[in-house]
N, C-alpha and C. Protein backbone atom coordinates (compact mmCIF):
# COMPACT_ATOMS: atom_id res chain seq x y z
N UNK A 1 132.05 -95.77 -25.28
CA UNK A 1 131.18 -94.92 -24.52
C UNK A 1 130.00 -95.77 -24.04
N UNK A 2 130.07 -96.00 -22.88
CA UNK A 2 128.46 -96.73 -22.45
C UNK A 2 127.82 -95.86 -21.41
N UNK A 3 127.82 -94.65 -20.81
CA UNK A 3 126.94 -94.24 -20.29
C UNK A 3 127.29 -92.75 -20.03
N UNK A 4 126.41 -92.35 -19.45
CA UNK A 4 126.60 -90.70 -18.36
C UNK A 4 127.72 -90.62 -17.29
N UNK A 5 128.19 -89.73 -17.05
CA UNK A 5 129.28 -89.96 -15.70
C UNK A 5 128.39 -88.22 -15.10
N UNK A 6 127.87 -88.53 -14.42
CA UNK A 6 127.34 -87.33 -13.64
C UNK A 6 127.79 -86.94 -12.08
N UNK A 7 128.50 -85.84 -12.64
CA UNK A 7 129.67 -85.41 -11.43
C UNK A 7 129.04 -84.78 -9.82
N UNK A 8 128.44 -83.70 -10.87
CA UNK A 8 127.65 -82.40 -10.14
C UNK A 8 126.15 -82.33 -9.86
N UNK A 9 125.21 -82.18 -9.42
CA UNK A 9 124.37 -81.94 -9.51
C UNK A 9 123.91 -80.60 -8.38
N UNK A 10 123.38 -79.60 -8.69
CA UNK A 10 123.36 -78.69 -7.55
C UNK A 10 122.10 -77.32 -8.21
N UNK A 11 122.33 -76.43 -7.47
CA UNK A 11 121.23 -75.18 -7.71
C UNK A 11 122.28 -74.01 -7.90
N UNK A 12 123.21 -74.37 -7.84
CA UNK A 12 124.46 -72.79 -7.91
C UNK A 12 125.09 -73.32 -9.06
N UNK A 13 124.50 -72.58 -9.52
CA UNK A 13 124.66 -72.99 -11.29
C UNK A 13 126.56 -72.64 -12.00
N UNK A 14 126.57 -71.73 -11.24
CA UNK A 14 127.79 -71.09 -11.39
C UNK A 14 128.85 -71.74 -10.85
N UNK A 15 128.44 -71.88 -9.82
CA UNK A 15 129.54 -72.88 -8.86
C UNK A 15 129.70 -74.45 -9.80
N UNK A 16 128.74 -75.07 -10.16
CA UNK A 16 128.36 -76.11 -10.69
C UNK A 16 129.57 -75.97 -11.83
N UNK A 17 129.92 -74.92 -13.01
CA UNK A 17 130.29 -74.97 -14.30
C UNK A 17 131.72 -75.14 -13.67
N UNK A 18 132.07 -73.90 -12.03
CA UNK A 18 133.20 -74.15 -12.08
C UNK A 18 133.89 -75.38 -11.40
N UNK A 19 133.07 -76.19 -11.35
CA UNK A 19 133.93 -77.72 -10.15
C UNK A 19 133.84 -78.33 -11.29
N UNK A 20 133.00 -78.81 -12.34
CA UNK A 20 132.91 -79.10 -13.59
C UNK A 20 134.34 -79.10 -14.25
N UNK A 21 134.62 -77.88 -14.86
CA UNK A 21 135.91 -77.37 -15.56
C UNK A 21 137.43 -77.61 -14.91
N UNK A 22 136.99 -77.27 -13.25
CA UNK A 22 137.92 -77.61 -12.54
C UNK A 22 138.39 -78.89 -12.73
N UNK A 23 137.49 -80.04 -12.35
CA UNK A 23 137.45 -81.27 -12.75
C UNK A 23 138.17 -81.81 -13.89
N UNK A 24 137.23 -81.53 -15.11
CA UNK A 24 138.00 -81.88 -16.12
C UNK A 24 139.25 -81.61 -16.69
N UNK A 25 140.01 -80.06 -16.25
CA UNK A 25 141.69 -79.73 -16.35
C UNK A 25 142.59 -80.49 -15.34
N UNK A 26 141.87 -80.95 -14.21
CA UNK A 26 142.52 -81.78 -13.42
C UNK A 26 142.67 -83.47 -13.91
N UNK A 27 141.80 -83.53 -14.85
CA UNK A 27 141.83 -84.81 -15.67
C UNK A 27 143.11 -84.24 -16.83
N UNK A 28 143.38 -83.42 -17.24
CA UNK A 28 144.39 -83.06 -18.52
C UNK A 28 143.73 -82.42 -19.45
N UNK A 29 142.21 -82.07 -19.23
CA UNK A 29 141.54 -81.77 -20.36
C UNK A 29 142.21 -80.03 -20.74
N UNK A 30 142.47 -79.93 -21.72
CA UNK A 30 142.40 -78.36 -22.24
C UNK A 30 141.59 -77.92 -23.23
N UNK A 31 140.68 -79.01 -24.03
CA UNK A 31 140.00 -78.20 -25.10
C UNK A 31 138.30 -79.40 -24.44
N UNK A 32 137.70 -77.91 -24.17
CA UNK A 32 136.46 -78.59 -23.63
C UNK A 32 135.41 -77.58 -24.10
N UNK A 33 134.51 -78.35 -24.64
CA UNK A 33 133.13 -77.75 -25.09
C UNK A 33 131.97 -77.67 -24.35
N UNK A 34 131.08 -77.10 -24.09
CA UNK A 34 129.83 -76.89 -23.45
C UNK A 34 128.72 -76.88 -24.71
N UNK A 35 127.73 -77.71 -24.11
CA UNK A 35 126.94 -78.46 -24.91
C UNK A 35 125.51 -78.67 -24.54
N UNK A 36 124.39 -77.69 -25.13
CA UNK A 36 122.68 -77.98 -24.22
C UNK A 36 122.25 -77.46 -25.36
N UNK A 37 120.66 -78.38 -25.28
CA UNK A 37 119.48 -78.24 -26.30
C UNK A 37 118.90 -77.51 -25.89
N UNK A 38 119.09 -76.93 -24.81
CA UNK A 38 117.98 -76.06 -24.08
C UNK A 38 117.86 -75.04 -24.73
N UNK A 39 116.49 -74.69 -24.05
CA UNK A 39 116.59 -72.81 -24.93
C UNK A 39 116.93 -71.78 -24.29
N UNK A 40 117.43 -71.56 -25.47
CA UNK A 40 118.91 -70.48 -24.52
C UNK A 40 118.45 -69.41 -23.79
N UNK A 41 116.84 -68.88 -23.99
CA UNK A 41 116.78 -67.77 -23.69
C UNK A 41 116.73 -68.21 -21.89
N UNK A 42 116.52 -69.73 -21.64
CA UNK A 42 116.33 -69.90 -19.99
C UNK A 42 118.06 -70.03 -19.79
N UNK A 43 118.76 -70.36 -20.00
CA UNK A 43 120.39 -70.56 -19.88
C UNK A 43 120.90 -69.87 -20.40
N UNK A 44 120.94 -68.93 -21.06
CA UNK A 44 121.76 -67.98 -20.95
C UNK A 44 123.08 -67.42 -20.58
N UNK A 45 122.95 -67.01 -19.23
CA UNK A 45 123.69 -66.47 -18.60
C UNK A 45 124.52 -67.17 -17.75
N UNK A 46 124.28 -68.74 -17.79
CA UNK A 46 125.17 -70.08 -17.93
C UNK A 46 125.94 -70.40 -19.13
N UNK A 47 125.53 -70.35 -20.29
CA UNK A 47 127.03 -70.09 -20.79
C UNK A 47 127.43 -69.18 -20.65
N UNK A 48 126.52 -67.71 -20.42
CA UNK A 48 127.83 -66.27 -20.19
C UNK A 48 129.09 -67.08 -19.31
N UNK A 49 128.30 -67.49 -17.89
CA UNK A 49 129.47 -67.74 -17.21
C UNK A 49 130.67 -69.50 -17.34
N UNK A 50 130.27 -70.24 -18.44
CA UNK A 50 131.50 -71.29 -18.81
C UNK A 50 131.55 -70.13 -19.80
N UNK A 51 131.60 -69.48 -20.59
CA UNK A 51 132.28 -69.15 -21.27
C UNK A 51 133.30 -67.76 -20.67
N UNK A 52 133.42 -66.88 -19.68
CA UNK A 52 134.25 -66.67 -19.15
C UNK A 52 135.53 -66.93 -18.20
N UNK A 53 134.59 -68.05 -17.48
CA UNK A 53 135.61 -69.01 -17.00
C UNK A 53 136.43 -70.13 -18.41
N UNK A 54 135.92 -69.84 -19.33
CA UNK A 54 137.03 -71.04 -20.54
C UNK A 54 138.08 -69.76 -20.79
N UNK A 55 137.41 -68.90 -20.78
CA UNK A 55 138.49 -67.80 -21.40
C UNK A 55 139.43 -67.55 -19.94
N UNK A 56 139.29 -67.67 -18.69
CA UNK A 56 140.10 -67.52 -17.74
C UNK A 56 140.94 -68.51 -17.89
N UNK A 57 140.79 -69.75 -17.91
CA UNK A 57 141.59 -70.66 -17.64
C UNK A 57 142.64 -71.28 -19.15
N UNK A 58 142.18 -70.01 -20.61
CA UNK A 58 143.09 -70.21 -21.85
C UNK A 58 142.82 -71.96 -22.04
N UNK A 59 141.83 -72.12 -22.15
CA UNK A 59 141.11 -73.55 -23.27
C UNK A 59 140.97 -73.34 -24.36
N UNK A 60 140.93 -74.35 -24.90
CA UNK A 60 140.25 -74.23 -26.55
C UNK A 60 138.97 -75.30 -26.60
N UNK A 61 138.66 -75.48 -27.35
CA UNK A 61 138.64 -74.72 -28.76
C UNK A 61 138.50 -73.36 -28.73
N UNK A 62 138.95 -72.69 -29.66
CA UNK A 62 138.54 -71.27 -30.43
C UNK A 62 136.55 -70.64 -29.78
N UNK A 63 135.91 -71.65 -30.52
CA UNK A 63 134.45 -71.75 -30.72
C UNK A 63 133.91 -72.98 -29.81
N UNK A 64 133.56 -72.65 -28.48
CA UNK A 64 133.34 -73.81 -27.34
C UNK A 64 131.89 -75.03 -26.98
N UNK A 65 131.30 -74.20 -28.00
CA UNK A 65 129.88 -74.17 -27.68
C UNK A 65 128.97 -74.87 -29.08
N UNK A 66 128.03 -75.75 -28.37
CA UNK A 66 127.04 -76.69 -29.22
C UNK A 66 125.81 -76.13 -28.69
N UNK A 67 125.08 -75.51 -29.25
CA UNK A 67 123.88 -74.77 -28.85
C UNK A 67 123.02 -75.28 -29.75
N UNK A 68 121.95 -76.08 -29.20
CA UNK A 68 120.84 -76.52 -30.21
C UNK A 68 119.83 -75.84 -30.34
N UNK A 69 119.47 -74.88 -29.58
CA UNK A 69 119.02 -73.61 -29.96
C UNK A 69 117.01 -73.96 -30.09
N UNK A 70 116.74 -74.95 -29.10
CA UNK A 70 115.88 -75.91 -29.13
C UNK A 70 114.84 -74.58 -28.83
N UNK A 71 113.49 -74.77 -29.41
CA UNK A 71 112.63 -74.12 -29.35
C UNK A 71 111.51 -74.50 -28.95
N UNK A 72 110.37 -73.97 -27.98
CA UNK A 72 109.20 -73.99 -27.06
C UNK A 72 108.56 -75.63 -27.91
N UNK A 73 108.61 -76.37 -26.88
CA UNK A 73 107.58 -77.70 -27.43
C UNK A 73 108.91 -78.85 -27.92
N UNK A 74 109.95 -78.51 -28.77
CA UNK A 74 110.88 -79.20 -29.18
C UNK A 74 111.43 -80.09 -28.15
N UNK A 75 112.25 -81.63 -28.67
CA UNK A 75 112.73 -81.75 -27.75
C UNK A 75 114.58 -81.56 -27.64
N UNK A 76 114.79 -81.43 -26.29
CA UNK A 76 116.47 -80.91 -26.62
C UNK A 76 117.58 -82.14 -26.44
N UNK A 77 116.59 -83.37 -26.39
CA UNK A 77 117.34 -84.69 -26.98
C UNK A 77 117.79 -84.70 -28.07
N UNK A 78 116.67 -84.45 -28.74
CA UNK A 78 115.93 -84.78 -30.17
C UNK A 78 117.64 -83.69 -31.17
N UNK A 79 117.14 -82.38 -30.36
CA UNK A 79 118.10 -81.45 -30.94
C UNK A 79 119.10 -81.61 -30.97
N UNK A 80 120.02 -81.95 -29.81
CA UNK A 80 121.52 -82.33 -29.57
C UNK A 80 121.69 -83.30 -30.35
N UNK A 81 121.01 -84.50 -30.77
CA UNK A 81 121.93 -85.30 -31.43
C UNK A 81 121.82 -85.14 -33.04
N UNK A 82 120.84 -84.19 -33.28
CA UNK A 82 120.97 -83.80 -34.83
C UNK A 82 122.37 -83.10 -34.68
N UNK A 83 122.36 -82.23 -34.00
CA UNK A 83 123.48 -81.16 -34.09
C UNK A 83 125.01 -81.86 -33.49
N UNK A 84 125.09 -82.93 -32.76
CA UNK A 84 126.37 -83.23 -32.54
C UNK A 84 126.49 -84.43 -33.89
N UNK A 85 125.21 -84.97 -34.38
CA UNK A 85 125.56 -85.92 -35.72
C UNK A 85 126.12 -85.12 -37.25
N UNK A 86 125.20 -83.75 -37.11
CA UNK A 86 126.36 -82.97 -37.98
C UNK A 86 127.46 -82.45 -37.54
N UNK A 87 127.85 -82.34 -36.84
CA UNK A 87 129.04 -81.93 -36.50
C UNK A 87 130.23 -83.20 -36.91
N UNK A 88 129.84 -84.43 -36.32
CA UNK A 88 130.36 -85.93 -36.19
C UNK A 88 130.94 -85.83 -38.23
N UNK A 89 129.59 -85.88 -38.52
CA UNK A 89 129.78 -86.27 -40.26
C UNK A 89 130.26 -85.63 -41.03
N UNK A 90 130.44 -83.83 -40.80
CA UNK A 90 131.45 -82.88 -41.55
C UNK A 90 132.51 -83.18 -40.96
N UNK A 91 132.85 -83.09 -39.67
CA UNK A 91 134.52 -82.82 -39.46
C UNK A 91 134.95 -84.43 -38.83
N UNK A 92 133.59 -85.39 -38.79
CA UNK A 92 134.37 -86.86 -38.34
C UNK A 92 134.61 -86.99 -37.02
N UNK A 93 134.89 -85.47 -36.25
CA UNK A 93 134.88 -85.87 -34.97
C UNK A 93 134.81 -84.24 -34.06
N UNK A 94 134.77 -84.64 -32.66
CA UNK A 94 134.67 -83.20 -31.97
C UNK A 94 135.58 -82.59 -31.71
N UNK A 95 135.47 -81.26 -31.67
CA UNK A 95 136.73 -80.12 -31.39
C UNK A 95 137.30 -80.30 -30.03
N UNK A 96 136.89 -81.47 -29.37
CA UNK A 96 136.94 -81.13 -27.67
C UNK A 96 137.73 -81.92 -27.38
N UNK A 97 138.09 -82.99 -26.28
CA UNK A 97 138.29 -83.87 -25.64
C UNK A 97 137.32 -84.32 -24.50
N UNK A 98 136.81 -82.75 -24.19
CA UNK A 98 136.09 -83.55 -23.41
C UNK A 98 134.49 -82.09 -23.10
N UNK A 99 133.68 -82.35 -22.61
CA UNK A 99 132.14 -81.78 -23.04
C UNK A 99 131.60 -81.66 -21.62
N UNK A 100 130.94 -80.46 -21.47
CA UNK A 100 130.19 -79.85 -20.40
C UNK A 100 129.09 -80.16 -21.17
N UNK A 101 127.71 -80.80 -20.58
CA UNK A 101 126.64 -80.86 -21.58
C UNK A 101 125.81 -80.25 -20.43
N UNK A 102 124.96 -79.76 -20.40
CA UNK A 102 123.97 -79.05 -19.73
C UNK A 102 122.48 -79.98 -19.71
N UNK A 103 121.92 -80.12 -19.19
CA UNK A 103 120.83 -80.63 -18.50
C UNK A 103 121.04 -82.58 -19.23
N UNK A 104 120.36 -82.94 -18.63
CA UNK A 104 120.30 -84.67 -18.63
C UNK A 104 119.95 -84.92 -19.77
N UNK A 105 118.41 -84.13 -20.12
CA UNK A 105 117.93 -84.56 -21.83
C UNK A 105 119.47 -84.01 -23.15
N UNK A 106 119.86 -83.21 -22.96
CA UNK A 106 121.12 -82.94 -23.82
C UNK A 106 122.07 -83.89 -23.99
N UNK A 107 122.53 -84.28 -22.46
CA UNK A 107 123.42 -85.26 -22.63
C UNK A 107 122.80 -86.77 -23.51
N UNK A 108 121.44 -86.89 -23.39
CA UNK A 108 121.05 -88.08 -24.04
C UNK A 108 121.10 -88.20 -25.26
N UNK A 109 120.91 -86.93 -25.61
CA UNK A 109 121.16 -86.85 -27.18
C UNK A 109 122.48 -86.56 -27.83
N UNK A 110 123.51 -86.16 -27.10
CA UNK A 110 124.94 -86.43 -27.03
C UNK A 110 125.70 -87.77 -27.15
N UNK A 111 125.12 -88.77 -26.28
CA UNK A 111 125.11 -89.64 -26.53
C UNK A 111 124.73 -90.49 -27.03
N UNK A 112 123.91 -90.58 -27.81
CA UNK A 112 123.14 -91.08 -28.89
C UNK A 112 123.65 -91.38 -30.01
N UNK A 113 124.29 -89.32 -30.74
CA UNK A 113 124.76 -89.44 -31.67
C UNK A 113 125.91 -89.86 -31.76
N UNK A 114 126.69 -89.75 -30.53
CA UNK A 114 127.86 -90.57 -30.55
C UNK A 114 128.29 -91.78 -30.81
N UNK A 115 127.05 -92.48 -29.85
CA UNK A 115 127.18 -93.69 -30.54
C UNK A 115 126.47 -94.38 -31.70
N UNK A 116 126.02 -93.38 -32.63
CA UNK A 116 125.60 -93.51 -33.91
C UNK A 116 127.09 -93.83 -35.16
């Protein structure tokens, strides 16, 4: 892993998750996770919508979602890579193949712990 691959960037947030997903099943992916430090109460209704579109298109995992659940002042670097380093050290590795991460600071800390 040496860097970011940043596909999308846009303001139609919705549209965004689905060229995203599109993307990655057109790569072979079937088990893909969505992944942000952000606080949820501003995103929200961005995972409402990857998580209906995962359930349209019959992905897995079961449980899709890394929510760091980052709170006012925190950072959601900081958060993601605590939370993808526990994840890493109980089960050794991710449920996914491949990861929707939501905003830039998330992905940094995604990558971080990864390559921890």
């Amino acid at each position: 892993m040496s860097g970011l691959d940043v596909d999308v960037i846009g303001v139609n947030y919705t549209r965004s998750i689905e060229l995203a997903l599109r993307h990655l099943i057109d790569l072979g992916h079937r088990d893909i996770c969505f992944a942000t430090g952000e606080q949820l109460q501003r995103i929200q209704w961005r995972v409402m919508a990857f998580k209906s579109m995962h359930a349209l298109a019959e992905l897995g995992p079961d449980d899709p979602f890394f929510v760091g659940k980052t709170e006012r002042g925190e950072s959601s670097s900081v958060r993601m890579q605590a939370l993808i380093s526990e994840v890493l050290q109980r089960d050794g590795r991710l449920p996914a193949t491949a990861m929707l991460v939501w905003s830039y600071a998330s992905a940094m800390g995604v990558l971080q712990a990864c390559r921890e």
